[in-house]
Protein backbone atom coordinates (compact mmCIF):
# COMPACT_ATOMS: atom_id res chain seq x y z
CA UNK A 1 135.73 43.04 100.93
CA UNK A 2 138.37 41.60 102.88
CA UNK A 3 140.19 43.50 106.12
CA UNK A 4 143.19 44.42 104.21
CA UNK A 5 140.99 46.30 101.67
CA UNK A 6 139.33 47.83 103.63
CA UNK A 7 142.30 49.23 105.35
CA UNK A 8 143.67 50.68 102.23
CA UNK A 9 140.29 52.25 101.19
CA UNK A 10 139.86 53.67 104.20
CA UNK A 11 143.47 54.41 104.38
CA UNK A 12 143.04 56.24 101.03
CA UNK A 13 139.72 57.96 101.64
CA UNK A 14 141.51 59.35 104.96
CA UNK A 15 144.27 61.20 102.89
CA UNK A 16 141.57 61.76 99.87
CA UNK A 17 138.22 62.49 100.34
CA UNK A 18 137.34 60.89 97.48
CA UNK A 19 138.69 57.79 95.35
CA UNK A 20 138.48 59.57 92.26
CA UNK A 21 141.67 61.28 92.78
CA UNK A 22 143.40 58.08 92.14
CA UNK A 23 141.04 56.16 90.01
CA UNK A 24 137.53 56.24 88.36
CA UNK A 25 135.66 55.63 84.66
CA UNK A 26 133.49 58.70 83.66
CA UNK A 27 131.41 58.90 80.15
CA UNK A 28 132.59 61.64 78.44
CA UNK A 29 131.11 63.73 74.96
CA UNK A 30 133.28 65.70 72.30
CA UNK A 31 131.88 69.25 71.99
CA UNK A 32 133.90 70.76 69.25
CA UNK A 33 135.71 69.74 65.83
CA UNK A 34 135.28 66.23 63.81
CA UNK A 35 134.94 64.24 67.04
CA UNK A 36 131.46 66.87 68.07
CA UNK A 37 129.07 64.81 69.45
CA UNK A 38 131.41 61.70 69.48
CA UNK A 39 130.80 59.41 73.17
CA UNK A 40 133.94 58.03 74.97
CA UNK A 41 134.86 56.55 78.18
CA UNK A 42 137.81 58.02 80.27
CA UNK A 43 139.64 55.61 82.88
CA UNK A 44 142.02 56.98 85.46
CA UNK A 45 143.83 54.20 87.58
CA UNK A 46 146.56 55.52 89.30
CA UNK A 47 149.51 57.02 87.00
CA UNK A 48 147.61 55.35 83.89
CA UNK A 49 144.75 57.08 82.15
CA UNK A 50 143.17 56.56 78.73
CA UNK A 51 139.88 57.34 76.81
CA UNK A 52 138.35 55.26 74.70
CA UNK A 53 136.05 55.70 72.17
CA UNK A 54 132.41 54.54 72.76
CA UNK A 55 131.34 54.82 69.32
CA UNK A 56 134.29 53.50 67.59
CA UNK A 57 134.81 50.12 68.66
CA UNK A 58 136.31 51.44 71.90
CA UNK A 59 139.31 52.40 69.82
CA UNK A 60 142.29 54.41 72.48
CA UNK A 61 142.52 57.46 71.30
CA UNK A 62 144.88 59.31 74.14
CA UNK A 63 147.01 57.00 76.75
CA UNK A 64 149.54 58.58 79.31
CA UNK A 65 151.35 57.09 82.27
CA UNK A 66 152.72 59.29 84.72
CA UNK A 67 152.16 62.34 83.21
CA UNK A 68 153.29 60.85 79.34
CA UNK A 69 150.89 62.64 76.75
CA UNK A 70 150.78 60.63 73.76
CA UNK A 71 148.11 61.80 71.25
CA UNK A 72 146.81 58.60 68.49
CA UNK A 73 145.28 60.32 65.09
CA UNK A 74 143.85 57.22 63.00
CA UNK A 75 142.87 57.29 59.82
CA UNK A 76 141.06 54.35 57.65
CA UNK A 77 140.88 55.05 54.02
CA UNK A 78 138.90 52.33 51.93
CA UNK A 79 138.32 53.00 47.82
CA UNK A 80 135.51 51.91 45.73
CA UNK A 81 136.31 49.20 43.42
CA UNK A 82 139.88 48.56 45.57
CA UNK A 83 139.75 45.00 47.48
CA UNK A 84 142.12 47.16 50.25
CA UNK A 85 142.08 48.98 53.61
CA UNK A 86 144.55 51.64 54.78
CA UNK A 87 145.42 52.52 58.25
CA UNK A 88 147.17 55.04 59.12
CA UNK A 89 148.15 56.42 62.57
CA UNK A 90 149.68 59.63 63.90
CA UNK A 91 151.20 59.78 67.20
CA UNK A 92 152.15 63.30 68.77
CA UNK A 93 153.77 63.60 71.99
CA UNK A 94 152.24 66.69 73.60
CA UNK A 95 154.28 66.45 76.48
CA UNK A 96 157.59 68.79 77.01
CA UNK A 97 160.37 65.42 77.32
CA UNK A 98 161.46 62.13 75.45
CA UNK A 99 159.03 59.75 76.06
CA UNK A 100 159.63 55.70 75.08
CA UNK A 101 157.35 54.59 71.88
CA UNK A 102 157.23 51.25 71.47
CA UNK A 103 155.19 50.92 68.50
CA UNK A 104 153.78 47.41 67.21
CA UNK A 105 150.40 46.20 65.03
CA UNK A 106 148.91 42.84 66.09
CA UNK A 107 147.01 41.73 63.52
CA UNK A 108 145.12 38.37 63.84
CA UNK A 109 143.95 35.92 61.44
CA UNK A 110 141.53 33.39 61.67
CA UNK A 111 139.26 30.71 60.58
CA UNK A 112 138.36 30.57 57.75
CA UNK A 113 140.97 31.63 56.48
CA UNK A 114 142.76 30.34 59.05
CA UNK A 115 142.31 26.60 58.26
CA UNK A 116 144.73 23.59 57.83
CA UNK A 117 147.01 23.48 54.49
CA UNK A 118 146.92 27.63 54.82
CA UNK A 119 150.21 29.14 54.55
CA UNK A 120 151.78 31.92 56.19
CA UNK A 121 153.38 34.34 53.13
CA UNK A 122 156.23 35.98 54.38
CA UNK A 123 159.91 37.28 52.97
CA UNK A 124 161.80 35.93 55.46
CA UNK A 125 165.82 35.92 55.16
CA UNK A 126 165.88 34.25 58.92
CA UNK A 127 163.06 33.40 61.10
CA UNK A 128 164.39 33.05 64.83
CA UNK A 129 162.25 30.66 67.63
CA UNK A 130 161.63 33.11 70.47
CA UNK A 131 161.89 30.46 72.92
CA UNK A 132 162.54 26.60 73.87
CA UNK A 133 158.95 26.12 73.18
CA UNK A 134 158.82 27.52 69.43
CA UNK A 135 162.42 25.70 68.52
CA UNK A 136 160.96 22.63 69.80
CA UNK A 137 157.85 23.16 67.17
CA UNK A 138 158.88 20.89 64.30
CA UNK A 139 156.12 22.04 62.01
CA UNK A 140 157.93 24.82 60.05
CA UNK A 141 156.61 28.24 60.77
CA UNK A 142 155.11 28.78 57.33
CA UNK A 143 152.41 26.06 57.47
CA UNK A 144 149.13 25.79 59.44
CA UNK A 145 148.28 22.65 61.15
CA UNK A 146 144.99 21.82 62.53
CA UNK A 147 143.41 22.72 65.67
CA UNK A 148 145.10 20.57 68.35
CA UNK A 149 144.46 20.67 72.09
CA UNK A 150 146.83 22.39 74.67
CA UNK A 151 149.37 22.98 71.79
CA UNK A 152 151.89 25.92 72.82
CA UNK A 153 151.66 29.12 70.77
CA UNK A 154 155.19 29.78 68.83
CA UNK A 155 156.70 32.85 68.24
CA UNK A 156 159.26 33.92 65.68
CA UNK A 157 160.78 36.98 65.20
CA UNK A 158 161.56 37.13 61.24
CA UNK A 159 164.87 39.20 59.13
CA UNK A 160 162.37 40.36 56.03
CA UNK A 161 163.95 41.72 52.88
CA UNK A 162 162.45 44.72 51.44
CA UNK A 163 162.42 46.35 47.81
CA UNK A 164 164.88 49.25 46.62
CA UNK A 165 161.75 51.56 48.42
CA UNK A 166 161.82 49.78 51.70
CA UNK A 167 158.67 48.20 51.06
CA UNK A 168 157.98 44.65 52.41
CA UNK A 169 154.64 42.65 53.09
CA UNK A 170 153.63 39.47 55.20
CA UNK A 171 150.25 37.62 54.48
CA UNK A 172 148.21 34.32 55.20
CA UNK A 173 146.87 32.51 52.36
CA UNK A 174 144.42 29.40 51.43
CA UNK A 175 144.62 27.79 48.23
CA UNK A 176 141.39 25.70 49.11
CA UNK A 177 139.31 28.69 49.31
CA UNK A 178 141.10 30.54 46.78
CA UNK A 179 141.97 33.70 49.26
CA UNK A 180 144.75 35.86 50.96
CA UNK A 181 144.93 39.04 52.95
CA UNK A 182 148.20 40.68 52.30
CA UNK A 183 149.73 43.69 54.87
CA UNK A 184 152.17 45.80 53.18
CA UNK A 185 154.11 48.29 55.22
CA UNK A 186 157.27 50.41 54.86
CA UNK A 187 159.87 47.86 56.46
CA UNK A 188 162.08 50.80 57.58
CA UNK A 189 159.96 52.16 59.96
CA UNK A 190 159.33 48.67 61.63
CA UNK A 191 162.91 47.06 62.00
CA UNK A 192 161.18 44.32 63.75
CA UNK A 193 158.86 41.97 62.81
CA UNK A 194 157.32 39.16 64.68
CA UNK A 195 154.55 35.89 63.62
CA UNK A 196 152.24 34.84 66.81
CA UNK A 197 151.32 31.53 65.45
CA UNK A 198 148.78 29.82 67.79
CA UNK A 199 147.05 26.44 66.89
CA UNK A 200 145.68 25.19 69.88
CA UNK A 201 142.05 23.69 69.88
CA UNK A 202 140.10 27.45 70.69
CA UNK A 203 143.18 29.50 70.48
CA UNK A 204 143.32 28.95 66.81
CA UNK A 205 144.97 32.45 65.36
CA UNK A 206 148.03 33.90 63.56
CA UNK A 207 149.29 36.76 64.33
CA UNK A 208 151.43 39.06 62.09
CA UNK A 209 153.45 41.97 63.84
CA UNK A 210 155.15 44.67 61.87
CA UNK A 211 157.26 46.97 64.89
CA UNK A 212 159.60 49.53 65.52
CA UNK A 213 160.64 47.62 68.64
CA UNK A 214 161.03 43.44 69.60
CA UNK A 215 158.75 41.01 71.18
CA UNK A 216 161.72 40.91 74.08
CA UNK A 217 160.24 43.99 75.44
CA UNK A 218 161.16 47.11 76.58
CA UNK A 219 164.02 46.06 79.51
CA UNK A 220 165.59 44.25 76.41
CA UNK A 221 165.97 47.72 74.19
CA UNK A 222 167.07 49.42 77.74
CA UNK A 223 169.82 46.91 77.99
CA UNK A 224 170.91 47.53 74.58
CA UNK A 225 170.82 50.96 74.75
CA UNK A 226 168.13 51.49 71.40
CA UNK A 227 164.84 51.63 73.26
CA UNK A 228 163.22 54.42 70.85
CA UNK A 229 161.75 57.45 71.79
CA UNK A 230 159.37 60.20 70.74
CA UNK A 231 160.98 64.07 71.05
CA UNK A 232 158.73 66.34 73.03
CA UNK A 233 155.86 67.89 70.31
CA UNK A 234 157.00 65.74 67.62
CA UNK A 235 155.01 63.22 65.42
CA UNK A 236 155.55 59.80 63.73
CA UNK A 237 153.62 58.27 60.94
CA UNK A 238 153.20 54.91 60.22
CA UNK A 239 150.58 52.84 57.94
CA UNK A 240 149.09 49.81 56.71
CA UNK A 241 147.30 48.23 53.69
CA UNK A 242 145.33 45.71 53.97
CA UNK A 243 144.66 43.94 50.97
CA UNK A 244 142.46 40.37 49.89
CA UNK A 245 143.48 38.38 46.85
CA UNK A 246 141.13 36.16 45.13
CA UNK A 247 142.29 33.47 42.88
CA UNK A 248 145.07 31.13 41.77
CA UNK A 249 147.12 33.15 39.58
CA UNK A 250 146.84 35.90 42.42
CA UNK A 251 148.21 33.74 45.28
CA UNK A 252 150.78 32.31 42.61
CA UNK A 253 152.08 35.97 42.04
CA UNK A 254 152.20 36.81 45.78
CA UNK A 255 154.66 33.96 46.08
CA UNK A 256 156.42 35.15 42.73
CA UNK A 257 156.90 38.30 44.69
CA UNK A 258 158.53 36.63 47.75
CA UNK A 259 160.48 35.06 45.93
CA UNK A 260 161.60 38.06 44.09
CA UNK A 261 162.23 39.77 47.22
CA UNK A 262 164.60 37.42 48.37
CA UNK A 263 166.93 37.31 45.58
């Protein structure tokens, strides 16, 4: 520990008593309801605190910063027989003020699937380089390359079109292994919609982001005047299905569909 921290710890301790008034990670155990008997960890560092859940793959179930009390409800539905996953999350905000939601799914593909001559499925009206970097990638954003060492990631933030329901999708598929995973989500409730596309030597991962709010962050939306927020003891809904395709004629109709989409 170096002088300067201790001077700060002490200088803490002398207006504290104890540290865990500004910061500490206790175990904690649901006693009551569907979560009874549940184990979760619960952080406090400073004006952030969070508690996540032990037994479920340290999933976040509540987050607040400086007093914000957003609530997360998931729920993952799989059928018998269905080749598809469905999340879907509720977030409440218990608190008595507007409080700023940005709201985004990162959802990361990789090898095998993942693999060179793979193709990122996607009905894209524009795709638009986030940066120098990604408009100086000359491989076009669709198609995977293979591993290569210290390449940049490249990000593009995508226009999709969307079906008379508002429906949309985005998906990775491999011809040589005869697979895709397909995401379908209502496009209206995430305006935004963003590819990760990283294909550096041990970095090697796509990312596909369906969001109510851009990769440009939050300061951007403040500027603009449309950062969203969540009334005081209201809810918003949003889901995703996750769903493989096997076969040819599968990936060939996933493209038809694309296709469709865009007119």
């Amino acid at each position: 520990m170096t002088s300067t921290e201790h001077s700060t710890r002490a200088d803490m301790l002398a207006h504290m008593g104890s540290l865990q008034q500004a910061a500490y990670v206790r175990p904690i155990e649901y006693q009551e309801g569907r979560a009874h008997g549940l184990k979760a960890i619960e952080v406090k560092n400073g004006p952030l605190r969070f508690v996540s859940m032990a037994d479920r793959a340290l999933d976040v179930c509540q987050f607040e910063y400086r007093g914000e009390n957003l609530v997360l409800r998931r729920t993952i539905t799989s059928v018998y027989g269905r080749l598809s996953i469905t999340v879907e999350d509720e977030v409440t905000n218990e608190s008595f003020r507007d409080e700023p939601l940005m709201w985004m799914y990162h959802c990361n593909f990789g090898w095998p699937l993942l693999a060179e001559g793979a193709e990122v499925v996607i009905p894209s009206r524009k795709a638009t380089p986030r940066d120098e970097t990604t408009a100086a990638d000359t491989t076009p954003w669709n198609e995977i390359q293979a591993p290569e060492a210290n390449r940049p990631e490249s990000v593009y933030l995508h226009e999709l079109a969307a079906d008379e329901n508002g429906r949309s999708f985005a998906a990775v598929v491999n011809r040589k292994l005869g697979l895709g995973v397909v995401i379908d989500f209502d496009a209206s409730l995430f305006p935004y919609f963003m590819e990760w596309k990283s294909t550096g030597a041990g970095d090697y991962v796509v990312g596909l982001e369906p969001s109510n709010s851009s990769v440009h962050g939050r300061g951007w939306h403040e500027q603009r005047g449309d950062l969203h927020a969540i009334a005081p003891q209201a809810s918003e809904r949003k889901s995703l299905t996750f769903t493989v395709i096997e076969g040819e004629a599968a990936i060939d109709g996933l493209i038809a569909r694309r296709d469709a989409l865009l007119g």
